[in-house]
Protein backbone atom coordinates (compact mmCIF):
# COMPACT_ATOMS: atom_id res chain seq x y z
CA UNK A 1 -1.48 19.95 -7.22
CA UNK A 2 -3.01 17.85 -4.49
CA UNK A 3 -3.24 19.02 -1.02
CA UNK A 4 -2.93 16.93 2.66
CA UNK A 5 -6.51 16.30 3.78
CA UNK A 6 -5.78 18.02 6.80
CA UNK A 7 -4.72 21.58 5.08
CA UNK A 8 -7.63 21.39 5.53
CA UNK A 9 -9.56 20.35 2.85
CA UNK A 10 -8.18 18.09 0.28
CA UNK A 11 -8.31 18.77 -3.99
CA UNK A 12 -8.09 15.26 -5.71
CA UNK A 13 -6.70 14.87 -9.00
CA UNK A 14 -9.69 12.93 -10.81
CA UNK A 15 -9.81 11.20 -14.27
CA UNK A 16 -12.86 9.10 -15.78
CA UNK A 17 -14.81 7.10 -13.07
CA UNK A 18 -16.46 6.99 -10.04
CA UNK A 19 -17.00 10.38 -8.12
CA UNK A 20 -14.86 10.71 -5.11
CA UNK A 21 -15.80 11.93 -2.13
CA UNK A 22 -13.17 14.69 0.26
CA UNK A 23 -10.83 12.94 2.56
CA UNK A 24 -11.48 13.23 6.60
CA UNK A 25 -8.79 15.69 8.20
CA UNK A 26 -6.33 13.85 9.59
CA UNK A 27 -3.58 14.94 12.17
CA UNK A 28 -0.62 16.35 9.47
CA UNK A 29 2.83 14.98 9.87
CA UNK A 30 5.21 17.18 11.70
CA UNK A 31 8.29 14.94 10.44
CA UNK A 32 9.85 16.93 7.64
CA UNK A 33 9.53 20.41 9.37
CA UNK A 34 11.97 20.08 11.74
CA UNK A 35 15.44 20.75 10.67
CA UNK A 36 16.55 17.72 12.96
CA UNK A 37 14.38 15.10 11.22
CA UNK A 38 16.19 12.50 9.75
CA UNK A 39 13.61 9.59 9.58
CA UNK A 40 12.39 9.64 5.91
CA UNK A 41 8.20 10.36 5.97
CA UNK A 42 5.94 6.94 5.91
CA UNK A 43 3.97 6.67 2.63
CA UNK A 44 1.62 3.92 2.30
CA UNK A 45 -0.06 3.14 -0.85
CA UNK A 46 -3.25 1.07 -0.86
CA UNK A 47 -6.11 -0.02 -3.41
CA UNK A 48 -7.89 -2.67 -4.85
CA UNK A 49 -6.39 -5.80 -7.14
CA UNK A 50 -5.65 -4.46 -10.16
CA UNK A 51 -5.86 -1.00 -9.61
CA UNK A 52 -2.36 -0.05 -10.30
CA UNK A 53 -0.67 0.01 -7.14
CA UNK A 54 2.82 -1.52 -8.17
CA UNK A 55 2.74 0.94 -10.79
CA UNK A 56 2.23 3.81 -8.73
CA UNK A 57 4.77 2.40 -6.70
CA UNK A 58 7.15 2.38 -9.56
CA UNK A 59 6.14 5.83 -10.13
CA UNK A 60 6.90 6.69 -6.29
CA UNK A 61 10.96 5.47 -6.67
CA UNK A 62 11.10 7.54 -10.02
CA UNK A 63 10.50 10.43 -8.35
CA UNK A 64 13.39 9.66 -5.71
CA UNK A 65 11.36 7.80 -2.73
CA UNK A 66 12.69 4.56 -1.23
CA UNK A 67 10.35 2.21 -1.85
CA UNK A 68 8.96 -1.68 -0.56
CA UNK A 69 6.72 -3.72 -1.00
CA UNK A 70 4.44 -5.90 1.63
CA UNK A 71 3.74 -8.34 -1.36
CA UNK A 72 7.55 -8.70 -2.01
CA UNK A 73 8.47 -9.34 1.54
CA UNK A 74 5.69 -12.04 1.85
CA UNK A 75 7.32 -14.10 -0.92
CA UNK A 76 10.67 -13.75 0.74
CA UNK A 77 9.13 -14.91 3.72
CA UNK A 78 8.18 -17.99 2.19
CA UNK A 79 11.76 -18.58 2.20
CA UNK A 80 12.00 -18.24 6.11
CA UNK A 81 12.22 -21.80 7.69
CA UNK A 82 10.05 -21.04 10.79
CA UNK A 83 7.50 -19.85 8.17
CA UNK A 84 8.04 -22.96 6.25
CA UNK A 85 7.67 -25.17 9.18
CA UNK A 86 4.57 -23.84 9.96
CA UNK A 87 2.51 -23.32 6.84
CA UNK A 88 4.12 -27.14 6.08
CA UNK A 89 2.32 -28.22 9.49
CA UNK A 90 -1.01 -26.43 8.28
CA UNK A 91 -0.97 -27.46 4.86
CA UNK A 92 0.80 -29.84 4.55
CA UNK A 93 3.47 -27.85 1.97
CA UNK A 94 5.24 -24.40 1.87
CA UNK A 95 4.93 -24.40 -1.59
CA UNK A 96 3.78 -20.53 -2.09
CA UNK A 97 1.31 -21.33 -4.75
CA UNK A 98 0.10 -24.99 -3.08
CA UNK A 99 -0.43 -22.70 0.21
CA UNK A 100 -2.56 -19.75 -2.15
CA UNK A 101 -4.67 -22.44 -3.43
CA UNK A 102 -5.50 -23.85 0.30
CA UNK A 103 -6.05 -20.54 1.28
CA UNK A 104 -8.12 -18.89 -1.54
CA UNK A 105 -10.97 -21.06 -1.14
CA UNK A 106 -10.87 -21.14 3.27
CA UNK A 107 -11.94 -18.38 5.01
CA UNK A 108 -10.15 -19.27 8.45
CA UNK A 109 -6.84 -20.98 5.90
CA UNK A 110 -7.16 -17.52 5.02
CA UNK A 111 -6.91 -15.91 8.47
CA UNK A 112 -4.93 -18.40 9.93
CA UNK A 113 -1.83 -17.01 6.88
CA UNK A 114 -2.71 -13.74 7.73
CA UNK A 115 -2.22 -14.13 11.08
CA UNK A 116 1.19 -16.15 10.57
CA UNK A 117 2.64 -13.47 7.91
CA UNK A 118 1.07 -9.81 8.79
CA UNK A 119 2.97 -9.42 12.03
CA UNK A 120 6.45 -10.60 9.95
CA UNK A 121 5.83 -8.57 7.46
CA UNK A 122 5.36 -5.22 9.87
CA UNK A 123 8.62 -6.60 11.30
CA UNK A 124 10.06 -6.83 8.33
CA UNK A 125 9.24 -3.39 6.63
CA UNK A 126 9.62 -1.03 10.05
CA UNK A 127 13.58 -2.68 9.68
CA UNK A 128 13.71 -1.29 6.23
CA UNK A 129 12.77 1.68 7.97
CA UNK A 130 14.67 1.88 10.59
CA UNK A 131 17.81 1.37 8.52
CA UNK A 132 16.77 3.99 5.65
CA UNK A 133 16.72 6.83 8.66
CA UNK A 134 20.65 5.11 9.86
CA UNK A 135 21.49 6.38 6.21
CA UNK A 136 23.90 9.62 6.06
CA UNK A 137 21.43 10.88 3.83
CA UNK A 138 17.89 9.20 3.83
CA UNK A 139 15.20 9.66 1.55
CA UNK A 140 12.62 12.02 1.86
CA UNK A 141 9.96 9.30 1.69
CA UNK A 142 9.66 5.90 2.44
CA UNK A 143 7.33 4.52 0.51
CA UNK A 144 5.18 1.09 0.99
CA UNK A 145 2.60 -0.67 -0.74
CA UNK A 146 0.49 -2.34 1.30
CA UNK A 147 -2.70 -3.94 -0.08
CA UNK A 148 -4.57 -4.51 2.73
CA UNK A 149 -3.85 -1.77 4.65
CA UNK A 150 -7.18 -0.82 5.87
CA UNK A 151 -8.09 -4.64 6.30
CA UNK A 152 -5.10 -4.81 8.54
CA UNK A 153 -5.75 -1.94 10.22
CA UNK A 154 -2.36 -0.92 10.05
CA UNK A 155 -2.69 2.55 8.48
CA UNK A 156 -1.53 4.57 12.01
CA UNK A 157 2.02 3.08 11.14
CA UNK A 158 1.94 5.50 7.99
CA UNK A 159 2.46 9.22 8.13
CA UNK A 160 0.30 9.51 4.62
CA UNK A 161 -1.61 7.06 2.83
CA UNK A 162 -2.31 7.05 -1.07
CA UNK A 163 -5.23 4.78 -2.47
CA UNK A 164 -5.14 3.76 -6.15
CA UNK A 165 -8.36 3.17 -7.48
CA UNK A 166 -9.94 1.95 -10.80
CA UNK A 167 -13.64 1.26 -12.04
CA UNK A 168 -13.48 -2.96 -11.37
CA UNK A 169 -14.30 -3.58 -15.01
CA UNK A 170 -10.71 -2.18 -15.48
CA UNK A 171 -9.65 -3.98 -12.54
CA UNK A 172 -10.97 -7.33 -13.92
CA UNK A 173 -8.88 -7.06 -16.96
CA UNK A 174 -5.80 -5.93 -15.63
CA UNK A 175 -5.79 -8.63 -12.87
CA UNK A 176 -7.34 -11.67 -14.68
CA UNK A 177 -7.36 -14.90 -12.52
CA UNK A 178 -6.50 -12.66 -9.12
CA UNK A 179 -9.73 -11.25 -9.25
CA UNK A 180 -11.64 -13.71 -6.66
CA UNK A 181 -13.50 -14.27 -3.62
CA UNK A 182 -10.62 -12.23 -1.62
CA UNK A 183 -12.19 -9.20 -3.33
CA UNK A 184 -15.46 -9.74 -1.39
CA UNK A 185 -13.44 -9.35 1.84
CA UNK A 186 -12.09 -5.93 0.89
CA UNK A 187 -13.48 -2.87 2.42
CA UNK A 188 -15.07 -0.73 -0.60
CA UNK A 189 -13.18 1.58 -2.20
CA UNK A 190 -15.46 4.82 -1.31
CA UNK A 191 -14.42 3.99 2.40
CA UNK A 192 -10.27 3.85 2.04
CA UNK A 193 -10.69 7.32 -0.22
CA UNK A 194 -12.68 8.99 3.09
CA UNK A 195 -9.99 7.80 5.03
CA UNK A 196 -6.67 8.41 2.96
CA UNK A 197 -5.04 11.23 2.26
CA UNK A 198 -4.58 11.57 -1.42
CA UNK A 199 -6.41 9.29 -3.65
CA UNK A 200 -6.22 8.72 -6.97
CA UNK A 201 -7.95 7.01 -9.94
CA UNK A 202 -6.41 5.09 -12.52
CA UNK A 203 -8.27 4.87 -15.63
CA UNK A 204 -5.77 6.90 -17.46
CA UNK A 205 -2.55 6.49 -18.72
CA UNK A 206 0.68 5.92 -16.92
CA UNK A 207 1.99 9.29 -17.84
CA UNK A 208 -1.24 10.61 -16.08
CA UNK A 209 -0.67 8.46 -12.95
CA UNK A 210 3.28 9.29 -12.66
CA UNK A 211 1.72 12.77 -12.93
CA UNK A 212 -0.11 12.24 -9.88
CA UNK A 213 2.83 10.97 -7.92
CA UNK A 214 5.28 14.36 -8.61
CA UNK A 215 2.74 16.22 -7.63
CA UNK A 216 2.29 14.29 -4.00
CA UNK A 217 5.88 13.99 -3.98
CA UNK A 218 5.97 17.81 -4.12
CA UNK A 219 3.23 17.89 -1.58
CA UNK A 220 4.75 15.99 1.35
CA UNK A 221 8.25 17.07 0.75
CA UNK A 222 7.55 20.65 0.33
């Protein structure tokens, strides 16, 4: 069973691939053990395209988290007609797809969305939040995936953070025509696993993977 990083070393559950190296301590979450808690525990889950992280996500709600996704709530904010107005000023259409093309190959296009839909989407999710912990009963976790969490710099909003990773010939087949030049911009891999707290890599199968999840599930809400 994995353990937090900051208990206080951290045991990784590995399959075939790359070596990874132990997590950094981090500060542990103090959340779940008080008996007057009710806000469910942060869980973000990070990782390259293709690496699995909608599956692990999956995975996550099986095992009885409440769970979101940042990609999700950006294609719901397309939808938004401030958002509309703006990327229609920029480009010239709010046509999600039109706007990816735009943006794919132009590094400030690129920054300029990110700019315009990170902060929304941060509103967006800590809502979700904020209304799972009005439940009578909230979940344990709240789980998020959040691609470019690191990127963002956004993991302090988290009380845990879970990377998915897979070798990137794996990656490559799994994500086909996503695989591009945004994958240049990422940071590596070997970083986000120094700085996460359980990490995990997918090579396997997706019994192997929801494995993975009980047992984190176990970890942060035992």
């Amino acid at each position: 069973m994995p353990r937090r990083a900051s208990r206080p070393t951290q045991s990784i559950r590995r399959t075939r691939g790359l070596a990874i190296p132990r997590v950094t301590p981090r500060t542990p979450p103090t959340r779940l053990s008080s008996p007057r808690a009710r806000s469910p525990l942060a869980v973000a889950i990070t990782g390259g395209i293709g690496a699995g992280k909608s599956e692990a996500l999956a995975a996550f709600a099986r095992h009885g988290a409440a769970t979101i996704s940042s990609d999700d709530v950006v294609h719901e904010l397309y939808d938004d007609p401030q958002v509309q107005a703006a990327l229609t000023e920029r480009f010239g259409t709010s046509d999600r797809r039109a706007v990816s093309e735009h943006a794919v190959g132009d590094r400030d296009a690129l920054i300029w969305l990110e700019r315009l839909l990170h902060p929304l989407v941060i509103q967006r999710t800590e809502a979700w939040r904020d209304e799972l912990a009005q439940l009578p009963d909230p979940p344990a976790l709240a789980v998020n995936e959040v691609p470019l969490l690191y990127e963002a710099g956004a993991e302090d909003r988290f009380d845990a953070v879970v990377i998915i990773t897979a070798p990137r010939e794996l990656r490559a087949d799994r994500a086909g025509d996503r695989m591009d030049e945004r994958e240049q911009r990422l940071i590596p891999d070997e970083e986000k696993v120094s700085r996460a707290d359980f990490a995990y890599v997918n090579d396997g199968s997706l019994h192997d993977l929801d494995a993975f999840v009980a047992d984190v599930v176990r970890t942060l809400t035992s």
